[in-house]
Each structure stands twice: as C-alpha cells, then as structure tokens.
PDB file of N, CA and C in Angstrom:
ATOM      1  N   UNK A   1      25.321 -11.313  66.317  1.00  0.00           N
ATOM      2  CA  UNK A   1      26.185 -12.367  65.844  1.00  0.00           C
ATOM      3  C   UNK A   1      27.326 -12.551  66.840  1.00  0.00           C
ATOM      4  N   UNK A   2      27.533 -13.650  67.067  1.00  0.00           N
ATOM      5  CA  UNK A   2      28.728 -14.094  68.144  1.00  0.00           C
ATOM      6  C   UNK A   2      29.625 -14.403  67.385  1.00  0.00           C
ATOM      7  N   UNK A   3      31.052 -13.706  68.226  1.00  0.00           N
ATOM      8  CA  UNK A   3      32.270 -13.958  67.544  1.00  0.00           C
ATOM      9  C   UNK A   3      32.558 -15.698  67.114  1.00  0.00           C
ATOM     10  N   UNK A   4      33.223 -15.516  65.889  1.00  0.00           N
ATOM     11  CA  UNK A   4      33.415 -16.706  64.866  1.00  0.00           C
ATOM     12  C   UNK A   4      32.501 -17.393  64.697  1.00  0.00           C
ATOM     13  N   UNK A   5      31.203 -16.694  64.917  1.00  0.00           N
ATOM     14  CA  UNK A   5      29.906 -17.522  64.274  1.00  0.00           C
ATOM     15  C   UNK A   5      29.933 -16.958  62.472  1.00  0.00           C
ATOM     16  N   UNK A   6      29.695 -17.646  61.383  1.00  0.00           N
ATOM     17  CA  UNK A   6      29.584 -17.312  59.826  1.00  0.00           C
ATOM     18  C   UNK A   6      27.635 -17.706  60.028  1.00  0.00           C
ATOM     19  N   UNK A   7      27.736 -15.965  59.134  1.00  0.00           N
ATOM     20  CA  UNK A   7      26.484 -15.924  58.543  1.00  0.00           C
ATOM     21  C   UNK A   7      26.000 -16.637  57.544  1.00  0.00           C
ATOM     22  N   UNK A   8      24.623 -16.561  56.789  1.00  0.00           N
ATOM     23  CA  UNK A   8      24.290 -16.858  55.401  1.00  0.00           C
ATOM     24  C   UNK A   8      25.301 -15.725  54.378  1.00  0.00           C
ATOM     25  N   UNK A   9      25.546 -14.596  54.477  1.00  0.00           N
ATOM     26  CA  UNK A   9      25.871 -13.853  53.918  1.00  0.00           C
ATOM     27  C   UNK A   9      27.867 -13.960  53.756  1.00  0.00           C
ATOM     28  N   UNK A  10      28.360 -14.715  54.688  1.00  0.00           N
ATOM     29  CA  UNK A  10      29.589 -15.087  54.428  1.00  0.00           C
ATOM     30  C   UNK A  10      29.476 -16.355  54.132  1.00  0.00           C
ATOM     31  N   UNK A  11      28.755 -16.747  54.366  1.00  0.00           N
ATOM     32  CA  UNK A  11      29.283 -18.259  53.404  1.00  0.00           C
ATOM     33  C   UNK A  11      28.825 -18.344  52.003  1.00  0.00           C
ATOM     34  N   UNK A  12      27.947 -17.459  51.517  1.00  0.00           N
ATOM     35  CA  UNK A  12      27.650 -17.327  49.993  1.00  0.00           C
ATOM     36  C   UNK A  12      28.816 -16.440  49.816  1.00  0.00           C
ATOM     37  N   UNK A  13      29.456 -15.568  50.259  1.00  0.00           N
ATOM     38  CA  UNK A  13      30.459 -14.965  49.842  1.00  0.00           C
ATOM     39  C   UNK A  13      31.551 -16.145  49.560  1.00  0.00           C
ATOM     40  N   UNK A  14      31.993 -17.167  50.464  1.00  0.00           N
ATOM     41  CA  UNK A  14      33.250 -18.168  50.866  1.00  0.00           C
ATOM     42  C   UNK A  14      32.583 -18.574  49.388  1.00  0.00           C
ATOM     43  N   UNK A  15      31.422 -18.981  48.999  1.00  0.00           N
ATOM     44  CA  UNK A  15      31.087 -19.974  48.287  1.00  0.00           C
ATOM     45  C   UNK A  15      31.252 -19.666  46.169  1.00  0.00           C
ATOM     46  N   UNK A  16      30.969 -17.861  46.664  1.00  0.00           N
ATOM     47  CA  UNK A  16      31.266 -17.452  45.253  1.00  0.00           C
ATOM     48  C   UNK A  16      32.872 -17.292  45.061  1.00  0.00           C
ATOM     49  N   UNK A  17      33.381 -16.660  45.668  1.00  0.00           N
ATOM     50  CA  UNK A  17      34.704 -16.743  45.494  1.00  0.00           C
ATOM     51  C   UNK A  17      35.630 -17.936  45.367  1.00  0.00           C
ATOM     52  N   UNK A  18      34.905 -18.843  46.071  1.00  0.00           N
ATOM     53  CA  UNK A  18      35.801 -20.702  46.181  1.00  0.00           C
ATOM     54  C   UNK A  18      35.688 -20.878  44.590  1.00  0.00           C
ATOM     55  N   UNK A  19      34.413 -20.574  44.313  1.00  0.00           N
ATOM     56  CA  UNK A  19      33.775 -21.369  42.572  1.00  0.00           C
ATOM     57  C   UNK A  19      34.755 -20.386  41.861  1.00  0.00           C
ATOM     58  N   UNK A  20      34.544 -18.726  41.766  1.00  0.00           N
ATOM     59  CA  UNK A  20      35.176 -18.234  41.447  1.00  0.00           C
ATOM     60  C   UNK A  20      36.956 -18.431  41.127  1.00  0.00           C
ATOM     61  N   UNK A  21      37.291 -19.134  42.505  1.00  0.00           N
ATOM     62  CA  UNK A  21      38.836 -19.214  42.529  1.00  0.00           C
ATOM     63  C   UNK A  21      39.575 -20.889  41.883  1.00  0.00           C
ATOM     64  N   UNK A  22      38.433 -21.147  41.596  1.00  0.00           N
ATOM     65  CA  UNK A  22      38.877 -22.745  41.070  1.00  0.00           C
ATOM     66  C   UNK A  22      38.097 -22.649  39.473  1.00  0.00           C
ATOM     67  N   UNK A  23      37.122 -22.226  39.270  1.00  0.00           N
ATOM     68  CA  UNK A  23      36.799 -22.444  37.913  1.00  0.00           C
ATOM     69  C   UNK A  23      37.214 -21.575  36.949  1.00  0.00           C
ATOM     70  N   UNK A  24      37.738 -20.173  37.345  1.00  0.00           N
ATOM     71  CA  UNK A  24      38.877 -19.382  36.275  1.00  0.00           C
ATOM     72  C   UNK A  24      39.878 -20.340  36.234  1.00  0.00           C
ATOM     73  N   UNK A  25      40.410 -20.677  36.650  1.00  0.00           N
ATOM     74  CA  UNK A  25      42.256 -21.113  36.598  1.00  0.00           C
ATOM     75  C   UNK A  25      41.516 -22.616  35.493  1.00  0.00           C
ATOM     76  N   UNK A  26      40.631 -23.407  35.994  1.00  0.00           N
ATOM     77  CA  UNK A  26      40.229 -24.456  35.104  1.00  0.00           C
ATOM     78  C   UNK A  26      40.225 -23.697  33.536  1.00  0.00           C
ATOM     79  N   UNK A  27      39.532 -22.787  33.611  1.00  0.00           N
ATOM     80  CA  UNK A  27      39.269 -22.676  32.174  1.00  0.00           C
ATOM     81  C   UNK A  27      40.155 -21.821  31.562  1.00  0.00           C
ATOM     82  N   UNK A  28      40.795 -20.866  32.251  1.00  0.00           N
ATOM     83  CA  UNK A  28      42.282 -20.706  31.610  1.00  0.00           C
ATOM     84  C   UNK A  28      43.419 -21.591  30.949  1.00  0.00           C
ATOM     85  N   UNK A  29      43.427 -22.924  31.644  1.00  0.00           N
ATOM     86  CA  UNK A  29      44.197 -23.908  31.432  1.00  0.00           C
ATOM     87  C   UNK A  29      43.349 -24.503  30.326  1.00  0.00           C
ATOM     88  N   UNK A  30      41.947 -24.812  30.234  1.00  0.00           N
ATOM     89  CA  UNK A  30      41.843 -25.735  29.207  1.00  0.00           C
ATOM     90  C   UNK A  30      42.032 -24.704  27.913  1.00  0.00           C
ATOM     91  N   UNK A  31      41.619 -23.494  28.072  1.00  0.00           N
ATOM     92  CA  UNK A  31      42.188 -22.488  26.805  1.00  0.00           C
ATOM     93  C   UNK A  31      43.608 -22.405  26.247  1.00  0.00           C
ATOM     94  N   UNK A  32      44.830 -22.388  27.585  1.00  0.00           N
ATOM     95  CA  UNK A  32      45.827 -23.166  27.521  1.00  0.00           C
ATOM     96  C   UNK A  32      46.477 -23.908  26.149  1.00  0.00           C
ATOM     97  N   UNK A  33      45.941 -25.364  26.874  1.00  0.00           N
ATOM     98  CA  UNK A  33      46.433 -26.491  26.525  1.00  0.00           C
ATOM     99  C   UNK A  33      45.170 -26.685  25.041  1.00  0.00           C
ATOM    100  N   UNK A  34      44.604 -25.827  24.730  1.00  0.00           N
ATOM    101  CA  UNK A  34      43.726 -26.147  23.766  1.00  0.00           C
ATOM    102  C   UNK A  34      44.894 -25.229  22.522  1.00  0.00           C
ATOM    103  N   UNK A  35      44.900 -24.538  23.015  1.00  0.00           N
ATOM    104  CA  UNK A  35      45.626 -23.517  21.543  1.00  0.00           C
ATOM    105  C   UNK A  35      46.540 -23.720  21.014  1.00  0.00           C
ATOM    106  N   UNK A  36      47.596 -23.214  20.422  1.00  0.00           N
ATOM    107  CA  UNK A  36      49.108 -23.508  19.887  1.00  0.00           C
ATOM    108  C   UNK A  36      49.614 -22.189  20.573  1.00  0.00           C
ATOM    109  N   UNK A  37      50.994 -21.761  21.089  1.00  0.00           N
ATOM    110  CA  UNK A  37      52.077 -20.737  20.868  1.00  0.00           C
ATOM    111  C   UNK A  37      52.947 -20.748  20.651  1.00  0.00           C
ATOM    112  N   UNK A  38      53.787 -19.199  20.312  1.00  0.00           N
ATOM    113  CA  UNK A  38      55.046 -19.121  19.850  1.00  0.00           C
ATOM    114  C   UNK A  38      56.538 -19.293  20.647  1.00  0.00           C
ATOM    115  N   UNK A  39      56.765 -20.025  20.270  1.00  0.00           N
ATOM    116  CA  UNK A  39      58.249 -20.847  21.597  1.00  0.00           C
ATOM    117  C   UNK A  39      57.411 -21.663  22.627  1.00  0.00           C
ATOM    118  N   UNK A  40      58.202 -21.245  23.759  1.00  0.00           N
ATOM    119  CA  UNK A  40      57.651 -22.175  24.899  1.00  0.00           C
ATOM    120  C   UNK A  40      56.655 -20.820  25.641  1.00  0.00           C
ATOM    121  N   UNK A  41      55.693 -20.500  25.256  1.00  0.00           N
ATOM    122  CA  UNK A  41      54.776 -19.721  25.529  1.00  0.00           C
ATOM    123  C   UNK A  41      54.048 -20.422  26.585  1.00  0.00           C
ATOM    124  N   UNK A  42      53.187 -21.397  26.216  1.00  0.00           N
ATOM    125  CA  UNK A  42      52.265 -22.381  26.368  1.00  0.00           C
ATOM    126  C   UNK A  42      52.719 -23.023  27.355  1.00  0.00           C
ATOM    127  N   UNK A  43      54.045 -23.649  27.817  1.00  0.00           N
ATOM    128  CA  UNK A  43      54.400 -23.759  29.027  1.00  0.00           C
ATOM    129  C   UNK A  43      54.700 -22.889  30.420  1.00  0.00           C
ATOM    130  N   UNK A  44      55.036 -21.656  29.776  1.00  0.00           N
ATOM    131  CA  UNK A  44      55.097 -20.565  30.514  1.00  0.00           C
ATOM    132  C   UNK A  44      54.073 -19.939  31.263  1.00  0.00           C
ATOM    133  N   UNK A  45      52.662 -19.800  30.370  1.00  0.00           N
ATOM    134  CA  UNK A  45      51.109 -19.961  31.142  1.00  0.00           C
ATOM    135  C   UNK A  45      50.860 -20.864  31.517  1.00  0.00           C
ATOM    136  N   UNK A  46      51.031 -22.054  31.348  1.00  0.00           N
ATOM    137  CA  UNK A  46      50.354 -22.764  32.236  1.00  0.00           C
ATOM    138  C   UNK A  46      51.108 -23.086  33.983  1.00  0.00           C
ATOM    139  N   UNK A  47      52.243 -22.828  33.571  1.00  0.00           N
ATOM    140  CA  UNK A  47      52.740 -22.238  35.166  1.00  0.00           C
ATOM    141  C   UNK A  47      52.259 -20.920  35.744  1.00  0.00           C
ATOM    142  N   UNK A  48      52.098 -20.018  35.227  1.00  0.00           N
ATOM    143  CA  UNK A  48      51.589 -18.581  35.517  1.00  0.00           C
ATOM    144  C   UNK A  48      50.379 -18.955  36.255  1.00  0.00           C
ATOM    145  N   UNK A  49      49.570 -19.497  35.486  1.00  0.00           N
ATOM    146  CA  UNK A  49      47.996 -19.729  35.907  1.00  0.00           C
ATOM    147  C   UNK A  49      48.314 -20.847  37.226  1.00  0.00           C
ATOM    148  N   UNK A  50      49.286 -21.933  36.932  1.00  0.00           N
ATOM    149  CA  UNK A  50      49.143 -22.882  38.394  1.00  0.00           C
ATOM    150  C   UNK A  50      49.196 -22.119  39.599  1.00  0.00           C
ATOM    151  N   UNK A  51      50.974 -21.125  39.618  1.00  0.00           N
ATOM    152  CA  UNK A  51      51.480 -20.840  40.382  1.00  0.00           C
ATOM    153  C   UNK A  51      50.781 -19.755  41.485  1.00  0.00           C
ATOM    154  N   UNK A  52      50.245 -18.832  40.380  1.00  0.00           N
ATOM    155  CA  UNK A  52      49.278 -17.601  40.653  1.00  0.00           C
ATOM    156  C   UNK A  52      47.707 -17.702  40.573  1.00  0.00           C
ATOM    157  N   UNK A  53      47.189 -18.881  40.549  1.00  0.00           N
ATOM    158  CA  UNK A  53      45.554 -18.889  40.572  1.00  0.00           C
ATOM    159  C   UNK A  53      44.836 -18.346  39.695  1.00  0.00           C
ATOM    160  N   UNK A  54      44.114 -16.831  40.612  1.00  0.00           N
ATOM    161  CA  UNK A  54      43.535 -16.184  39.982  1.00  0.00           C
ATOM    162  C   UNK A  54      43.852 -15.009  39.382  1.00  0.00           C
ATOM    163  N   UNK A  55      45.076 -15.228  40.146  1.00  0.00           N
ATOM    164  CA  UNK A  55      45.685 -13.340  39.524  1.00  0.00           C
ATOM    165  C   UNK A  55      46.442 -13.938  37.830  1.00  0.00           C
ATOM    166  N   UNK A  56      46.996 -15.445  38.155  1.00  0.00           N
ATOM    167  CA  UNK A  56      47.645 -15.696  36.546  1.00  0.00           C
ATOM    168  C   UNK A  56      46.205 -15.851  35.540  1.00  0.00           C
ATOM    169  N   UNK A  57      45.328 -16.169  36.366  1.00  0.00           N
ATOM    170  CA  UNK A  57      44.155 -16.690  34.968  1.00  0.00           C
ATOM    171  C   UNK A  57      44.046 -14.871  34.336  1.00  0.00           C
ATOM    172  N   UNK A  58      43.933 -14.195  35.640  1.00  0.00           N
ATOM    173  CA  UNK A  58      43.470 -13.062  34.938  1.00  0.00           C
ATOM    174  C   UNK A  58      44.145 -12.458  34.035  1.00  0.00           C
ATOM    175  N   UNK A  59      45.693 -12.991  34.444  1.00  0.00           N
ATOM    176  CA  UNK A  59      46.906 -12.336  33.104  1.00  0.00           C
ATOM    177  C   UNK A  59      47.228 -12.714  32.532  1.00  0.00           C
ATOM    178  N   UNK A  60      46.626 -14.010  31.946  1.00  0.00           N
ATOM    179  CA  UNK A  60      46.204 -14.894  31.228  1.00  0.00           C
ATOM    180  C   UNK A  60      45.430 -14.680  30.074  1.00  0.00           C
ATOM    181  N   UNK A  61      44.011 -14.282  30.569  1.00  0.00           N
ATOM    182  CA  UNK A  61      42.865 -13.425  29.711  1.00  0.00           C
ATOM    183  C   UNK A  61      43.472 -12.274  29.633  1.00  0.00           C
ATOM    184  N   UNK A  62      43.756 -11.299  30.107  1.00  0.00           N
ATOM    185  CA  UNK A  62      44.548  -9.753  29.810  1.00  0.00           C
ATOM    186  C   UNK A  62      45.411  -9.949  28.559  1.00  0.00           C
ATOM    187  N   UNK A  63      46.143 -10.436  28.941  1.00  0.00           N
ATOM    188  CA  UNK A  63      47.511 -10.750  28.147  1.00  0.00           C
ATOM    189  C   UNK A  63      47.937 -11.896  27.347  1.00  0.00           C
ATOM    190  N   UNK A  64      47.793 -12.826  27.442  1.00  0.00           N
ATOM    191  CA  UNK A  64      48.229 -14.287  27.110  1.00  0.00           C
ATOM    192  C   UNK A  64      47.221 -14.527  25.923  1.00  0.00           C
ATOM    193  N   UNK A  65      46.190 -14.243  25.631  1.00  0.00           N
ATOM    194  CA  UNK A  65      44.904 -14.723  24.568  1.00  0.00           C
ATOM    195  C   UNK A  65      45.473 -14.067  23.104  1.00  0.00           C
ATOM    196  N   UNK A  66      46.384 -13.042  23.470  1.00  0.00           N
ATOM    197  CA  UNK A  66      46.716 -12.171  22.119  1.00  0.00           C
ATOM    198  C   UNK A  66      47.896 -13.292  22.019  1.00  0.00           C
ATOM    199  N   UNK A  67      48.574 -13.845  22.367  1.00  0.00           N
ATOM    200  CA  UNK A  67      49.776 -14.392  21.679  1.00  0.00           C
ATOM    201  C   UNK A  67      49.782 -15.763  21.296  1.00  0.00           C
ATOM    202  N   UNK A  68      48.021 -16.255  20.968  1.00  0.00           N
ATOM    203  CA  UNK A  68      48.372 -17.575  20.529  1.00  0.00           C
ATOM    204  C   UNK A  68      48.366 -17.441  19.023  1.00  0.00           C
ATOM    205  N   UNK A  69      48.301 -18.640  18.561  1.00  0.00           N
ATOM    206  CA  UNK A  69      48.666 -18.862  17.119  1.00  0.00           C
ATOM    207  C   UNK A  69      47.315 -19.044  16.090  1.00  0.00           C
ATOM    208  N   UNK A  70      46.540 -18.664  15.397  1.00  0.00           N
ATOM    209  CA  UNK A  70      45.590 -17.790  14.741  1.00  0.00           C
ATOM    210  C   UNK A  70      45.115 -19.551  14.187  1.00  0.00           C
ATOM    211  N   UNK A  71      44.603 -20.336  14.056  1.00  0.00           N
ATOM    212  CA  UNK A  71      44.187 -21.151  13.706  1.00  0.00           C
ATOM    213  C   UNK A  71      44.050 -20.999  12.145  1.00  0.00           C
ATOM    214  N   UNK A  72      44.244 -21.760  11.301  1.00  0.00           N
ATOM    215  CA  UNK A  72      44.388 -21.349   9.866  1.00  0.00           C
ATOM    216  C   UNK A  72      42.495 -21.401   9.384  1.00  0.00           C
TER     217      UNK A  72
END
C-alpha cells in the first residue's frame, strides 16, 4: 500500500463510523424532542447531543432516558 492510498478496509471503517456518527445524535434528538422533562431538561439535551455528537448521544442514553416524564 502506498502512502495516503485508503484501502477497502478503511473506507468501510470511514463509512461505519460516519453512519455511526450521524445516526446516534439523529435518534437521540428525535427521543429528545419526542418526550416531556422536568424544567428545562429537554433543552439542555438537546444542546448536549448538538454540541458533543456522539459522546452527548451516548450521555444521553446513559443518563438523560431516566429523567423524562413517565407518560400517563
């Protein structure tokens, strides 16, 4: 392999991680803006998740899923 030539094997890598790095933060946000929270919660993640990508989606799902509001 010649320098700055990309393999098959890095560009399926570029390609899982791209999908990876754009379709968490999507579906964090529509979980988001789908739920209710307590105070300004709900604005507070959805900056978390803009600002931080994938590390907010993930602390998002970690953390953020326990504090919405229980649907009656």
């Amino acid at each position: 392999m010649f320098l700055g030539m990309v393999g098959p094997w890095q560009v399926m890598l570029i390609l899982i991680f791209g999908i990876f790095g754009i379709l968490l933060p999507i579906i964090a946000l529509i979980d988001i803006l789908r739920n209710e929270f307590t105070g300004s919660n709900k604005l507070i993640w959805v900056l978390v998740v803009l600002f931080f990508n994938i590390f907010g989606a993930l602390l998002y799902f970690i953390f953020g899923r326990s504090q919405k509001i229980p649907r009656a």
